[in-house]
Protein backbone atom coordinates (compact mmCIF):
# COMPACT_ATOMS: atom_id res chain seq x y z
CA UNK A 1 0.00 0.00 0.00
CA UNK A 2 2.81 2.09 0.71
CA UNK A 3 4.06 2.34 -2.95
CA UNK A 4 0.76 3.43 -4.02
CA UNK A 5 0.35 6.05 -1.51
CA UNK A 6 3.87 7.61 -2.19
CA UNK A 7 2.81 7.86 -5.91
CA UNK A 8 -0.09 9.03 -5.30
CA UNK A 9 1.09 12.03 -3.03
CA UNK A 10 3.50 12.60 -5.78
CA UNK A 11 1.22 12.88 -8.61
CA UNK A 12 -2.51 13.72 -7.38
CA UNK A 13 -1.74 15.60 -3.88
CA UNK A 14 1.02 17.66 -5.75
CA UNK A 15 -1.67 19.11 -8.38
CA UNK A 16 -4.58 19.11 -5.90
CA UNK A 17 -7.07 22.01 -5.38
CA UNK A 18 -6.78 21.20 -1.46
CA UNK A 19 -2.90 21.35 -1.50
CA UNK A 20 -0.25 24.06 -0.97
CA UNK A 21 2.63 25.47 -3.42
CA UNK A 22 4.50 22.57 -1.71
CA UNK A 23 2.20 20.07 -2.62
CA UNK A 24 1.35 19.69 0.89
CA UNK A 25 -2.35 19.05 1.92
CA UNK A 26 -4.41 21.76 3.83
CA UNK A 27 -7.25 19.85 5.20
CA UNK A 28 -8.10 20.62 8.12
CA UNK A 29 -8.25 17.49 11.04
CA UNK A 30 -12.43 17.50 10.52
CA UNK A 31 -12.00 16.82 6.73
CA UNK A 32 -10.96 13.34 5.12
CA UNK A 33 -9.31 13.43 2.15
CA UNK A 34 -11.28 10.95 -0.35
CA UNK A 35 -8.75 9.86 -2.63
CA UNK A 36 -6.77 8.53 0.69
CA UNK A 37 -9.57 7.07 2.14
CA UNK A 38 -10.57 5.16 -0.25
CA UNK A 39 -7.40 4.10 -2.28
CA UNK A 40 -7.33 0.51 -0.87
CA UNK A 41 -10.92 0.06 -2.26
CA UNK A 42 -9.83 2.11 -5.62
CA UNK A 43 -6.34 -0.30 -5.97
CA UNK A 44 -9.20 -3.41 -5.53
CA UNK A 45 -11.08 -2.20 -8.00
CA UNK A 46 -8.37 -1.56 -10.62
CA UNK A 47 -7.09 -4.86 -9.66
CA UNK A 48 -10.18 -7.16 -9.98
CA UNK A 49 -10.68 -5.76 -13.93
CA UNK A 50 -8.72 -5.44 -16.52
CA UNK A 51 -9.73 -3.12 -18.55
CA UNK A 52 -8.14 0.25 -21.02
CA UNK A 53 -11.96 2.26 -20.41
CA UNK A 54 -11.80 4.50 -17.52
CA UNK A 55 -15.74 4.41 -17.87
CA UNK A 56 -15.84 0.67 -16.25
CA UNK A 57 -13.83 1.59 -13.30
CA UNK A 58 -15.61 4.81 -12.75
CA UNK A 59 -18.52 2.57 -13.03
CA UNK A 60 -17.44 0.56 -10.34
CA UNK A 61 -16.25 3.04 -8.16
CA UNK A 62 -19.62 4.67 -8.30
CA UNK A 63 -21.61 1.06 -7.21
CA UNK A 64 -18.71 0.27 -4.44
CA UNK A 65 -17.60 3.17 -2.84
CA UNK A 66 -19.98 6.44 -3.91
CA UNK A 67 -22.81 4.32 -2.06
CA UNK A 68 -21.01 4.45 0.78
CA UNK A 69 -19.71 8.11 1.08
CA UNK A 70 -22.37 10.86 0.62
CA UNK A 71 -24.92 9.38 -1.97
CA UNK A 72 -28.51 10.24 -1.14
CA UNK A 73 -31.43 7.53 -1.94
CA UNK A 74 -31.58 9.00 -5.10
CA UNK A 75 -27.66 8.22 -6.14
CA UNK A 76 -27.36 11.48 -5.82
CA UNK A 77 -23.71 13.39 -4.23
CA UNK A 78 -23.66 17.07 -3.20
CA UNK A 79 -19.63 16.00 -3.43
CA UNK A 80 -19.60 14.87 -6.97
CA UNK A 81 -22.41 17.58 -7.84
CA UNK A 82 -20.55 20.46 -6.43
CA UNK A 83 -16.96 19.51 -8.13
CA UNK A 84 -15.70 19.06 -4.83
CA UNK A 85 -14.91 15.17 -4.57
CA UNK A 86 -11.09 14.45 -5.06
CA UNK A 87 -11.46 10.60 -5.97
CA UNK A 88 -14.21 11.71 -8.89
CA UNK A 89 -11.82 14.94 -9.92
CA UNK A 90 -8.66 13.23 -10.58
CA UNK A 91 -10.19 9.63 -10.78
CA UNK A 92 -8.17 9.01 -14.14
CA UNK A 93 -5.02 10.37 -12.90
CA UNK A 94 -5.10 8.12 -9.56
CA UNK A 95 -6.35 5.11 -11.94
CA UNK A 96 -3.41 5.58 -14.35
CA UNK A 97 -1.06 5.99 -11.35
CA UNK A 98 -2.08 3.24 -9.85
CA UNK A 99 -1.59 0.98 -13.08
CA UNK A 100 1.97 2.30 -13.51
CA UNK A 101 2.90 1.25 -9.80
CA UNK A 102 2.09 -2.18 -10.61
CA UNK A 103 3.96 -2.28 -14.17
CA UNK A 104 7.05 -0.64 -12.05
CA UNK A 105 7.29 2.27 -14.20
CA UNK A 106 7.93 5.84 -12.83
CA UNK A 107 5.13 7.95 -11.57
């Protein structure tokens, strides 16, 4: 897990909305950063299909984890509608990062 989270501090934190000129995050204690969170779930996912559409993991993603977080009854995510979910926003990025990590290639 550690390899994954390295690259992905290196390549989504260091572009993030919610991070400093150093690339340093600036949520505060009461906020969880999604794309952390949920990385072990988002590295299953990748793993389990194999697959060059971002569209089936996003997909997945959606039935597996976006249930879970801050979907109403409706599917619906004040997050997602709102721009302001980090896993949706750079969901491609942390999906190719991810896939790169496992063919050891850099990040």
């Amino acid at each position: 897990m550690d390899k994954y989270l390295k690259a992905i501090k290196q390549n989504v934190c260091a572009i993030c909305v919610d991070s400093n000129e150093r690339g340093g995050c600036t949520l505060s204690h009461k906020e969880t950063c999604a794309v952390e969170y949920f990385l072990p779930s988002v590295i299953e996912i990748v793993h389990s299909t194999e697959t060059d559409e971002i569209s089936v993991y996003h997909k997945l993603v959606k039935e597996k984890i976006c249930i879970n977080c801050h979907e109403d009854e409706n599917g619906s995510c004040y997050l997602h509608e709102d721009a302001n979910c980090s896993l949706d926003r750079y969901f491609s990025l942390i999906v190719e990062t991810i896939k790169r990590v496992d063919k050891n290639l850099p990040v």
